[in-house]
PDB file of N, CA and C in Angstrom:
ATOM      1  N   UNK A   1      70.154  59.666  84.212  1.00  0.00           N
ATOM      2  CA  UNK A   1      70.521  60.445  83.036  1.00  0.00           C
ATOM      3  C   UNK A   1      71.848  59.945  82.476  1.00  0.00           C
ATOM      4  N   UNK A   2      72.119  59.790  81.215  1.00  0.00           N
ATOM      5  CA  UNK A   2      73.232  59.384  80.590  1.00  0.00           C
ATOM      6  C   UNK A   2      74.102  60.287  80.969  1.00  0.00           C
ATOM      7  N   UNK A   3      75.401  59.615  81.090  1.00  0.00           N
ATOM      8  CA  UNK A   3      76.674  60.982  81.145  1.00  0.00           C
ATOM      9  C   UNK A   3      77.172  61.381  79.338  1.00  0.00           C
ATOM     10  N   UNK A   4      77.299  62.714  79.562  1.00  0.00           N
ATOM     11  CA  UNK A   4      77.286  63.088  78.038  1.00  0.00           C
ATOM     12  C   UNK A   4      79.152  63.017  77.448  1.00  0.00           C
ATOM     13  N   UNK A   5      79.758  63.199  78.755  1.00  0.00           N
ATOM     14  CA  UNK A   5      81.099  63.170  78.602  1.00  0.00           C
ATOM     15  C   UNK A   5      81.521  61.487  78.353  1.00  0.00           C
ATOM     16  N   UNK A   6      81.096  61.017  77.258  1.00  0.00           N
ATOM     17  CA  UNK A   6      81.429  59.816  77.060  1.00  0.00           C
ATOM     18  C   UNK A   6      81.784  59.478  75.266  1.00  0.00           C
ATOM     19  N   UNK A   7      82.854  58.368  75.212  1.00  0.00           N
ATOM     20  CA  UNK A   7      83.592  58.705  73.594  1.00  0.00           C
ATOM     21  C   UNK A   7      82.373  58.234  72.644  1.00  0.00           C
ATOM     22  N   UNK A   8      81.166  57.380  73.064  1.00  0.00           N
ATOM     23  CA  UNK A   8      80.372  56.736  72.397  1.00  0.00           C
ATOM     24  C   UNK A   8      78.831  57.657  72.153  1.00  0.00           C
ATOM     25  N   UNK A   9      79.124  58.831  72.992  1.00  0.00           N
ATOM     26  CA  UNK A   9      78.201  59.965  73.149  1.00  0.00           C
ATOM     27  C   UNK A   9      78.299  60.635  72.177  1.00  0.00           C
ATOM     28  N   UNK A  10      79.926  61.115  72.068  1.00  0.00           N
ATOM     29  CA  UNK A  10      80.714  61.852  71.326  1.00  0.00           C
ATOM     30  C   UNK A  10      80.423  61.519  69.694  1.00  0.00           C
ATOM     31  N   UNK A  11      80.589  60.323  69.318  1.00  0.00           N
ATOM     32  CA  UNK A  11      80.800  59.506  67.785  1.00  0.00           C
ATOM     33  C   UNK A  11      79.389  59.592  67.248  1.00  0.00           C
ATOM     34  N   UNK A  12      78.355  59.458  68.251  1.00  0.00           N
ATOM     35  CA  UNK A  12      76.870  59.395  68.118  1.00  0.00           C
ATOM     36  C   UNK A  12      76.522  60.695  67.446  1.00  0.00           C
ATOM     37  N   UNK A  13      77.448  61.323  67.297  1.00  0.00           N
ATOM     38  CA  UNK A  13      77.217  63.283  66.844  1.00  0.00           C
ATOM     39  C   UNK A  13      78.196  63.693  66.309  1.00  0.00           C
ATOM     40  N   UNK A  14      79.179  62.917  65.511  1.00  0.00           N
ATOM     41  CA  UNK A  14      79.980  63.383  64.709  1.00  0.00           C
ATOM     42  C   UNK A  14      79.386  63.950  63.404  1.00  0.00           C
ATOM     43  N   UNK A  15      80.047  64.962  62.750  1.00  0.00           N
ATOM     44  CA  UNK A  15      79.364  65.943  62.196  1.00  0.00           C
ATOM     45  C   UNK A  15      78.155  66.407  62.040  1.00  0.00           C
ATOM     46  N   UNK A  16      77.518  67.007  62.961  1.00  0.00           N
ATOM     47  CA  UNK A  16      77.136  67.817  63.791  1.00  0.00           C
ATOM     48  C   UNK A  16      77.293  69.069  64.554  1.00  0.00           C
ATOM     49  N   UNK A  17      76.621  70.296  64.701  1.00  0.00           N
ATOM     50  CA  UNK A  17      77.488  71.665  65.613  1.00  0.00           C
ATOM     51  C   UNK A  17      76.843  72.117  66.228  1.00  0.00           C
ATOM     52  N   UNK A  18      78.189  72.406  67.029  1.00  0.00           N
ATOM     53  CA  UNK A  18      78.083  72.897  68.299  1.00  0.00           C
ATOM     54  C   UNK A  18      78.293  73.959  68.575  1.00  0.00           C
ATOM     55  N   UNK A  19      77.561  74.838  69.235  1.00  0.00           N
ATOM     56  CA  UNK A  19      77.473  76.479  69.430  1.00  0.00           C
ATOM     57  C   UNK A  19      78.308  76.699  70.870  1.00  0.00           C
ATOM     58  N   UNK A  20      78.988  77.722  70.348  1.00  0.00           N
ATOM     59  CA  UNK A  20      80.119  78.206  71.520  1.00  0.00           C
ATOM     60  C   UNK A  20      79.418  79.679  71.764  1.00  0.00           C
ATOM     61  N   UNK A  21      79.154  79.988  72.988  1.00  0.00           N
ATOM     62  CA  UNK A  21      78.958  81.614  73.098  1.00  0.00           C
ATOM     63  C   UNK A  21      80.256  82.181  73.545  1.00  0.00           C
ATOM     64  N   UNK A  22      80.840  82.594  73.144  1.00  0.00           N
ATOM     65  CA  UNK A  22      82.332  83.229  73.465  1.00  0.00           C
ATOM     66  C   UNK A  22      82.153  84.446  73.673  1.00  0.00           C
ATOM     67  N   UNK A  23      80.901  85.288  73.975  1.00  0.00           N
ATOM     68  CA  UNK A  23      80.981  86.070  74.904  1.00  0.00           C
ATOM     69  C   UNK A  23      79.516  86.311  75.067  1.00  0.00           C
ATOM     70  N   UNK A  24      78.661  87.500  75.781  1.00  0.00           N
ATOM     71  CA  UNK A  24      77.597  87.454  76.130  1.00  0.00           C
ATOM     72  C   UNK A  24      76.766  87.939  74.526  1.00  0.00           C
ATOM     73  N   UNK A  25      77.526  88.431  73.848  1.00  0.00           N
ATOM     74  CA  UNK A  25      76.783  88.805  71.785  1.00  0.00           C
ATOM     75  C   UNK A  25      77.183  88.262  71.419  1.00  0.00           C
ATOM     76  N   UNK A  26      78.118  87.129  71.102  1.00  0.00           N
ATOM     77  CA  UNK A  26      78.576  86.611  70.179  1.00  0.00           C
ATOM     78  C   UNK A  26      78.669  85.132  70.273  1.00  0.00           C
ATOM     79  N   UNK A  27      78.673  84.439  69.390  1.00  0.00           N
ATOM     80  CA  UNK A  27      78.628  82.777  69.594  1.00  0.00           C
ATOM     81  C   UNK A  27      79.492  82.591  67.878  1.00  0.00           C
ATOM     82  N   UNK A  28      79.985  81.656  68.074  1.00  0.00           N
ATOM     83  CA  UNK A  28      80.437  80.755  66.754  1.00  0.00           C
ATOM     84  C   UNK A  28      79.624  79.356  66.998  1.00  0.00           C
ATOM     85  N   UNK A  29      80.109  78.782  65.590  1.00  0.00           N
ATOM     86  CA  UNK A  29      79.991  77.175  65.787  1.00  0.00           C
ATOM     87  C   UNK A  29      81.106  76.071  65.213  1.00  0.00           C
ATOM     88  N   UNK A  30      81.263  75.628  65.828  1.00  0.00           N
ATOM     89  CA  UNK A  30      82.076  74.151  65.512  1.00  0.00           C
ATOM     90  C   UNK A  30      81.276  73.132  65.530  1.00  0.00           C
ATOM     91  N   UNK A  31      82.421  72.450  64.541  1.00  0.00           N
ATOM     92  CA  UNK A  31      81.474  71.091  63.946  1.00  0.00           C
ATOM     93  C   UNK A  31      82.702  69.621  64.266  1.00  0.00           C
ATOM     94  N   UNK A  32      81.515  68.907  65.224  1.00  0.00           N
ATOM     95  CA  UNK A  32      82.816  68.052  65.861  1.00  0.00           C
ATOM     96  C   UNK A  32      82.847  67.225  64.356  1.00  0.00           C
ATOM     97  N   UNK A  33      84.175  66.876  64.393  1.00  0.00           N
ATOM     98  CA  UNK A  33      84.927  65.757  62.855  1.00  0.00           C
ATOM     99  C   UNK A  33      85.603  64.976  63.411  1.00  0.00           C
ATOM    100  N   UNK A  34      85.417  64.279  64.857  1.00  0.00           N
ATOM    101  CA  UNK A  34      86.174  62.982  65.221  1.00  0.00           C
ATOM    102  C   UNK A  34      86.259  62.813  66.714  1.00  0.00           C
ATOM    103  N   UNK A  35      86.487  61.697  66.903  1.00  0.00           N
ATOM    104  CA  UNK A  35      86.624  61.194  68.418  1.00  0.00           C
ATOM    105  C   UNK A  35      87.437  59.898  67.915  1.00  0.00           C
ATOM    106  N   UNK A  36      88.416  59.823  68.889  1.00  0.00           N
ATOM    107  CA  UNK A  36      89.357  59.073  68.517  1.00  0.00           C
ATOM    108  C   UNK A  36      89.994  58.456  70.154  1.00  0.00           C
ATOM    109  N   UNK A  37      89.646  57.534  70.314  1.00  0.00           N
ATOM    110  CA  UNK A  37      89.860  56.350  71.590  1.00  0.00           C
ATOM    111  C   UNK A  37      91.224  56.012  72.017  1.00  0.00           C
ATOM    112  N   UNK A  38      91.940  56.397  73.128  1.00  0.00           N
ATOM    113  CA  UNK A  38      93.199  56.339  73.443  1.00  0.00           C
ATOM    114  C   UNK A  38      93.730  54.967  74.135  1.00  0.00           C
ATOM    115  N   UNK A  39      94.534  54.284  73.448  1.00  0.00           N
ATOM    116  CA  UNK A  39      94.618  52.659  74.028  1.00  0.00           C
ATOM    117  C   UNK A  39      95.339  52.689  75.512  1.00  0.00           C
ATOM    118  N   UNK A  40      94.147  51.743  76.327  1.00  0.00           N
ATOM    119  CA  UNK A  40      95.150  51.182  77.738  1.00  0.00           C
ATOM    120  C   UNK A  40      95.925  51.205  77.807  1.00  0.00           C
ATOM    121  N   UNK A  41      97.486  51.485  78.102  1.00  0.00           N
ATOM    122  CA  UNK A  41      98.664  51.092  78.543  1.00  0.00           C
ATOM    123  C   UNK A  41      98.355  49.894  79.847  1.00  0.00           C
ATOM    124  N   UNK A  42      99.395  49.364  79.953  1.00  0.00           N
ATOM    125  CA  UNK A  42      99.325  47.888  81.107  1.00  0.00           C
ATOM    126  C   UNK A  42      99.850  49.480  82.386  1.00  0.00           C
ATOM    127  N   UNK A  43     100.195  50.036  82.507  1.00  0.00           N
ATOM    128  CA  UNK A  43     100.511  50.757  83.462  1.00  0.00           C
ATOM    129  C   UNK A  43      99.726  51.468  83.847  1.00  0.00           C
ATOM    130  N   UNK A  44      98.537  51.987  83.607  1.00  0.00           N
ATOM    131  CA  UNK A  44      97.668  52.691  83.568  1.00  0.00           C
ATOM    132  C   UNK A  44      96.291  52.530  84.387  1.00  0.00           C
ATOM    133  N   UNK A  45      95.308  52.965  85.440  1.00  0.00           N
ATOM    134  CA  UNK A  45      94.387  52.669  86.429  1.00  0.00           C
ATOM    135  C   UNK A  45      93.553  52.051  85.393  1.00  0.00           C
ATOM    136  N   UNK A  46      93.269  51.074  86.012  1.00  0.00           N
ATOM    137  CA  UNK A  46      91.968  50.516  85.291  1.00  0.00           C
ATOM    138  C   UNK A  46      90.231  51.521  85.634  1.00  0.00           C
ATOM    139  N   UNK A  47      89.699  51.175  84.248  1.00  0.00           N
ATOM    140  CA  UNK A  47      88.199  51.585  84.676  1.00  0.00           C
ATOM    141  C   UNK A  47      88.239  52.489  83.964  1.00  0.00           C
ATOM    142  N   UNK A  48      89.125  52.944  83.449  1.00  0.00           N
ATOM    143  CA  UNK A  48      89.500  54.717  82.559  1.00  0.00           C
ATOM    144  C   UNK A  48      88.875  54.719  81.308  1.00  0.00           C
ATOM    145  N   UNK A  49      88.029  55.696  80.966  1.00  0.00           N
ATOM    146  CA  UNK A  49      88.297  55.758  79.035  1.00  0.00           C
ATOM    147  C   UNK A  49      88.912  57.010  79.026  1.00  0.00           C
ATOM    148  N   UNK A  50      89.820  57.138  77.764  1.00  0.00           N
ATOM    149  CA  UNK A  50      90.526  57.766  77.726  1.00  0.00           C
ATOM    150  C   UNK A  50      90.202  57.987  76.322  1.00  0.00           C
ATOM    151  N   UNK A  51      90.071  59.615  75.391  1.00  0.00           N
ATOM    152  CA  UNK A  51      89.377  60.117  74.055  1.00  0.00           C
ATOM    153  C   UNK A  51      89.621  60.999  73.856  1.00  0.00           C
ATOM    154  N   UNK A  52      90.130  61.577  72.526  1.00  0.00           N
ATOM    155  CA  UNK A  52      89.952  63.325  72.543  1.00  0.00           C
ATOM    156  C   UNK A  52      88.742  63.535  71.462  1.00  0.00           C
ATOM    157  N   UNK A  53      88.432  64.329  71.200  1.00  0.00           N
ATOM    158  CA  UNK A  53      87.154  64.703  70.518  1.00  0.00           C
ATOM    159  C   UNK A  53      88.139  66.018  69.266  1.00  0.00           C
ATOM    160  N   UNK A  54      87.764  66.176  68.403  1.00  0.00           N
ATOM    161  CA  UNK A  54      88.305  67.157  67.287  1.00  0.00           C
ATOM    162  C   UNK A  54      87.132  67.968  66.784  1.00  0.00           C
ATOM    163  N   UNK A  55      87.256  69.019  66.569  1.00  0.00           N
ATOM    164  CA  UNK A  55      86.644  70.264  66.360  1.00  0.00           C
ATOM    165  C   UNK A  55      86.590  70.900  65.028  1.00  0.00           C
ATOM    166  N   UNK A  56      86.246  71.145  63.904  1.00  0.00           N
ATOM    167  CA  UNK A  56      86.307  71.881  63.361  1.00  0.00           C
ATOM    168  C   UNK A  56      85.973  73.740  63.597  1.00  0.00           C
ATOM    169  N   UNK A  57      86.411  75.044  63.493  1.00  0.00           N
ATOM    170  CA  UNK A  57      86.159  76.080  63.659  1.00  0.00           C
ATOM    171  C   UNK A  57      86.384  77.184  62.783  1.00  0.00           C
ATOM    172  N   UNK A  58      85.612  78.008  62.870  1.00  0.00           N
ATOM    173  CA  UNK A  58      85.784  79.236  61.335  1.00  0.00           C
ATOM    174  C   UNK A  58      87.336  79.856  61.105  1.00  0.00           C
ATOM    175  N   UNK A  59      87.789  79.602  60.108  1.00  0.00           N
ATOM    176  CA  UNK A  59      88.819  80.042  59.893  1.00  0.00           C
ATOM    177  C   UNK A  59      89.277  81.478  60.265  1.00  0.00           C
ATOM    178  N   UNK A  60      88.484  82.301  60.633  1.00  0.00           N
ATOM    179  CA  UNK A  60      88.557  84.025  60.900  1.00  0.00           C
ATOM    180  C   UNK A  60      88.359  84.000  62.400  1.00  0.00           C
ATOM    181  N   UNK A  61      88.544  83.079  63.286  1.00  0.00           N
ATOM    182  CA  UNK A  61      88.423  83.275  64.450  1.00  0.00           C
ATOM    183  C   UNK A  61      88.671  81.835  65.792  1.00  0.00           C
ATOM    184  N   UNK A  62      89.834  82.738  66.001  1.00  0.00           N
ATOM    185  CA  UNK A  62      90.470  81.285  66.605  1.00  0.00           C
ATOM    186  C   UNK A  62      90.248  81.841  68.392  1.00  0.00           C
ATOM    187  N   UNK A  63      89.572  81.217  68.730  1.00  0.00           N
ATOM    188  CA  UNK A  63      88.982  80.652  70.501  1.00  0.00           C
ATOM    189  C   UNK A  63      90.607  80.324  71.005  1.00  0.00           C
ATOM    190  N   UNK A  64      90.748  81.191  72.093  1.00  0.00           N
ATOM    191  CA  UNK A  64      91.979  81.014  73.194  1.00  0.00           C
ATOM    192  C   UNK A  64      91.442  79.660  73.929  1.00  0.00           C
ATOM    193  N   UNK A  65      92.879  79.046  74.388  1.00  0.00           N
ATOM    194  CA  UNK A  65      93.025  77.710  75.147  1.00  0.00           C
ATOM    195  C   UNK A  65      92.016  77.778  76.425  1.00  0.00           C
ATOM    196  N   UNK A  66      91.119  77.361  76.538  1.00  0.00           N
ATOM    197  CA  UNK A  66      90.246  77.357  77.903  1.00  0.00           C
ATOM    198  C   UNK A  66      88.977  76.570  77.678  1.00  0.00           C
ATOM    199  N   UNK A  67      88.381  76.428  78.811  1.00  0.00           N
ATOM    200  CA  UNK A  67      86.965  76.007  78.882  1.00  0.00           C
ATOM    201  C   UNK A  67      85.749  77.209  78.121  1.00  0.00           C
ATOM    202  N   UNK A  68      85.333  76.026  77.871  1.00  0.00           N
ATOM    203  CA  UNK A  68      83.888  76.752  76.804  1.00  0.00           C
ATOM    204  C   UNK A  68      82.451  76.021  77.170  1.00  0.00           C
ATOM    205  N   UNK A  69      81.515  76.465  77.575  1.00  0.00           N
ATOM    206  CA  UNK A  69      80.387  76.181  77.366  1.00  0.00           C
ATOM    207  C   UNK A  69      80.032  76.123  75.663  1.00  0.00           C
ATOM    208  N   UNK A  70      79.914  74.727  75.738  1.00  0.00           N
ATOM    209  CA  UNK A  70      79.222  73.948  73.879  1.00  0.00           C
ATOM    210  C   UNK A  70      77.635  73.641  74.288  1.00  0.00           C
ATOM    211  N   UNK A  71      76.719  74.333  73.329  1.00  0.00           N
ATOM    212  CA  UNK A  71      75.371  73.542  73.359  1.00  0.00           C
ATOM    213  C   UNK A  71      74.990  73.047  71.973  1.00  0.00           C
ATOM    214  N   UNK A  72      74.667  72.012  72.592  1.00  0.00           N
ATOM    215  CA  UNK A  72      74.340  70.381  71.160  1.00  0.00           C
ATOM    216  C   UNK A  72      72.825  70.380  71.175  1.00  0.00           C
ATOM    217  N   UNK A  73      71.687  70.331  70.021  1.00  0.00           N
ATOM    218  CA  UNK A  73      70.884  69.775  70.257  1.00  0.00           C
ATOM    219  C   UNK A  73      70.457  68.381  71.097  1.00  0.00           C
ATOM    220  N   UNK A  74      71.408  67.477  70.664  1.00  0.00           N
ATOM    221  CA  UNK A  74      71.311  66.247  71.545  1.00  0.00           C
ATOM    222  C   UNK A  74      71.714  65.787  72.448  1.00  0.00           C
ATOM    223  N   UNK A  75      73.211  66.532  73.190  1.00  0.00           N
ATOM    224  CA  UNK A  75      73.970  66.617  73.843  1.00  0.00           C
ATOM    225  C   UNK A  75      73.574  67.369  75.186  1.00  0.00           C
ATOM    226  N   UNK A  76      72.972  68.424  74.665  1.00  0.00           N
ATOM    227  CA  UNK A  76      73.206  69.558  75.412  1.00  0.00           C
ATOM    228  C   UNK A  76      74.266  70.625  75.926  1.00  0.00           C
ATOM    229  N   UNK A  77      74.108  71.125  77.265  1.00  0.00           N
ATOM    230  CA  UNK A  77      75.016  71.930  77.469  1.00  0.00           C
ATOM    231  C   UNK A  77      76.895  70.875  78.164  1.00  0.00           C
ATOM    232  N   UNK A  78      77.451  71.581  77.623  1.00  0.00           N
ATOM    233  CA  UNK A  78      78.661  70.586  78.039  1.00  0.00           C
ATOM    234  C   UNK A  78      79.630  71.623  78.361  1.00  0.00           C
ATOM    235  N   UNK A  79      80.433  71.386  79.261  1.00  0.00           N
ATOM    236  CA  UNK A  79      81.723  72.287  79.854  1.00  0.00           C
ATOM    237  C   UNK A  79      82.969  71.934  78.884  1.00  0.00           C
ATOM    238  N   UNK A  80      83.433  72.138  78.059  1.00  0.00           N
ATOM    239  CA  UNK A  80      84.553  71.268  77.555  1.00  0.00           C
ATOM    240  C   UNK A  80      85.893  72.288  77.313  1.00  0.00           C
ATOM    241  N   UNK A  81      86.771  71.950  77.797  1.00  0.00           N
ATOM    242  CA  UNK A  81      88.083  72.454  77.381  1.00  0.00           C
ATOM    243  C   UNK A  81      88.939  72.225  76.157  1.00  0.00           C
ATOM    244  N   UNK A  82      88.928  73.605  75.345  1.00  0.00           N
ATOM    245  CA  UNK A  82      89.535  73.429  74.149  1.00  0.00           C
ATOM    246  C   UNK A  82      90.795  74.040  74.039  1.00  0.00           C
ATOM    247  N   UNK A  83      91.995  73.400  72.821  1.00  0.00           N
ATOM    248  CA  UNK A  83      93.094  73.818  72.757  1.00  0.00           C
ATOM    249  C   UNK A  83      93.248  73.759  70.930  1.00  0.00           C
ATOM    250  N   UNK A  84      93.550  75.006  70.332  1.00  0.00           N
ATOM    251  CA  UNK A  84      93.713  74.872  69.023  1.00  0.00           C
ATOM    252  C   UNK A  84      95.099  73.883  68.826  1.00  0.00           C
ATOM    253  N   UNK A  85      94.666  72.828  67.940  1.00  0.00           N
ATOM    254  CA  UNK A  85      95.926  72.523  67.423  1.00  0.00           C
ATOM    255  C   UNK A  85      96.513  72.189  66.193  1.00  0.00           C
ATOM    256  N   UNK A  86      95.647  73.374  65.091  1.00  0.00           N
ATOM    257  CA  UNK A  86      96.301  73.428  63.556  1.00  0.00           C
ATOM    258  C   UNK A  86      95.166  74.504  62.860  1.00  0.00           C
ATOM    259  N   UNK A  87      95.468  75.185  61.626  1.00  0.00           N
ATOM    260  CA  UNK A  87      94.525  75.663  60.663  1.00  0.00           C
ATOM    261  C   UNK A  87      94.733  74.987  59.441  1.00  0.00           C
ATOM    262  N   UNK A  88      93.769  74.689  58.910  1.00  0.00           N
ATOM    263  CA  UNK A  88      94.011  74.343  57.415  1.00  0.00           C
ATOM    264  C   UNK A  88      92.994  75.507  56.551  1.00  0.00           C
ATOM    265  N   UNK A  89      92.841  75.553  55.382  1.00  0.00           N
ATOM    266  CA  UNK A  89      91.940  75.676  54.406  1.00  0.00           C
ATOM    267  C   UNK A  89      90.575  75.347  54.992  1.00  0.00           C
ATOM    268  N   UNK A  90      90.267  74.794  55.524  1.00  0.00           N
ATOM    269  CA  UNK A  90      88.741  74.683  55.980  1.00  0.00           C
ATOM    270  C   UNK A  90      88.637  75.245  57.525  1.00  0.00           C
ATOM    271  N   UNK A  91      89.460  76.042  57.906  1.00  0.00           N
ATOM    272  CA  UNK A  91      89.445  76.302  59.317  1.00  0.00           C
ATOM    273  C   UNK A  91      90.753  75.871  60.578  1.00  0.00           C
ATOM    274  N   UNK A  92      90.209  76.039  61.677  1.00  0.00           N
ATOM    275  CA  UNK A  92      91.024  76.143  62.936  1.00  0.00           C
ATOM    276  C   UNK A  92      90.295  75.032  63.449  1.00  0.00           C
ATOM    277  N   UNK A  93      91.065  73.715  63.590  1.00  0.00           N
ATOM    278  CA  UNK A  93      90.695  72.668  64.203  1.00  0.00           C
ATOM    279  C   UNK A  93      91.250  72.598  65.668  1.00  0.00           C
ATOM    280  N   UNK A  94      90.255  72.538  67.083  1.00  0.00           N
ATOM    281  CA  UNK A  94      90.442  71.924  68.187  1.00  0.00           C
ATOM    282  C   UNK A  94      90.407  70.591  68.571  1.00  0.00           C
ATOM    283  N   UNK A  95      91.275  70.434  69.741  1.00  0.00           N
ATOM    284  CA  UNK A  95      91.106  69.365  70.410  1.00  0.00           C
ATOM    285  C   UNK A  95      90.164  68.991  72.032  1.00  0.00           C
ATOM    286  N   UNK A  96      90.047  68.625  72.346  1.00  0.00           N
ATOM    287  CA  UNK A  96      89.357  68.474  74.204  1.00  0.00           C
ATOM    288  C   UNK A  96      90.151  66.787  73.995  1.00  0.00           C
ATOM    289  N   UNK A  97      90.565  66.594  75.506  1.00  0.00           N
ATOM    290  CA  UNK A  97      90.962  65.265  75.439  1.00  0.00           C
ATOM    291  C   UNK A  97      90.351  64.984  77.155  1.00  0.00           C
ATOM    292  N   UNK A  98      89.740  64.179  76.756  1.00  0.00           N
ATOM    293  CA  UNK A  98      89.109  63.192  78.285  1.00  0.00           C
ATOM    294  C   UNK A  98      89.582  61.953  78.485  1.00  0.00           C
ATOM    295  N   UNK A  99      89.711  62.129  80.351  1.00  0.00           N
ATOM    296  CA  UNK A  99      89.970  60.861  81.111  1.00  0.00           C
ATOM    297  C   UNK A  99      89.292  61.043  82.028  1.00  0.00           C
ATOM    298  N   UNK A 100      88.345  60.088  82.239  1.00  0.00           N
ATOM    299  CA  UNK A 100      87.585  60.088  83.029  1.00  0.00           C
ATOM    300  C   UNK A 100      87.047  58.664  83.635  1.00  0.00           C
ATOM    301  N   UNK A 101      86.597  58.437  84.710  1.00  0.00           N
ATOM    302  CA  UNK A 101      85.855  56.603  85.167  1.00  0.00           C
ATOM    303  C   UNK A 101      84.928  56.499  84.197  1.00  0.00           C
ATOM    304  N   UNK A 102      84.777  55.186  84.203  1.00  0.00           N
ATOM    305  CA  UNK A 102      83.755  54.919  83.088  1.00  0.00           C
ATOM    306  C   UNK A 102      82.637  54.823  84.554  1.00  0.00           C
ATOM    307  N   UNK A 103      81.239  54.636  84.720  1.00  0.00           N
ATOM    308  CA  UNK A 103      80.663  54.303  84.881  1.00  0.00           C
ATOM    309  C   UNK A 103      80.381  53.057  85.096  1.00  0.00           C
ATOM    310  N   UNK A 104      79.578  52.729  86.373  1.00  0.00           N
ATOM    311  CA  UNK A 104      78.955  51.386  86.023  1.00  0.00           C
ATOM    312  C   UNK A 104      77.301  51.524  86.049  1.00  0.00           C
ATOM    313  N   UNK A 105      77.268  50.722  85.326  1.00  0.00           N
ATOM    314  CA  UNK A 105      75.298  50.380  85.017  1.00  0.00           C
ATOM    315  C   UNK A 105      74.780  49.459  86.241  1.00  0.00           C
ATOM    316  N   UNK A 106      73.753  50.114  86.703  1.00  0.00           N
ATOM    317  CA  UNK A 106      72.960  49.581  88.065  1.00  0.00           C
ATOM    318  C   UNK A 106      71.411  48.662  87.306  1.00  0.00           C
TER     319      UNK A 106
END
């Protein structure tokens, strides 16, 4: 099975949404608007990708800093940790930022 926590997973479904149940009646949706690839440093473990993913969210309702169950049609269910970090006119944009091993292909 593909790993879904990956930046090329991520880009594959940019604008696109994703349903948050934020409690057992209620769900919103966000609409991811970016994934953006964090460069190697020479100091840094090799094997890493490193990405944050950006969120769009309804302006009338801003999600506290924590983990959220997101379900994607294509994605599926994903654990992801979100942190608001701005509102504009179109809403309350999040972040999730991943580091994780890349994988190797067998």
């Amino acid at each position: 099975m593909e790993d879904a926590y990956t930046a090329e997973n991520f880009s594959r479904n940019v604008n696109t949404k994703f349903r948050v149940n934020v409690d057992s009646a209620e769900a919103i949706e966000l609409e991811l608007v970016g994934v953006e690839s964090r460069k190697v440093e020479p100091n840094e473990q090799a094997g890493m990708e490193r990405f944050s993913t950006f969120f769009q969210g309804p302006p009338n309702y801003l999600l506290p800093q924590r983990t959220y169950e997101l379900l994607h049609p294509q994605m599926g269910e994903l654990q992801v940790f979100l942190v608001a970090i701005g509102q504009d006119q179109h809403g309350i944009r999040y972040e999730a930022v991943f580091n994780r091993f890349k994988t190797t292909e067998k």
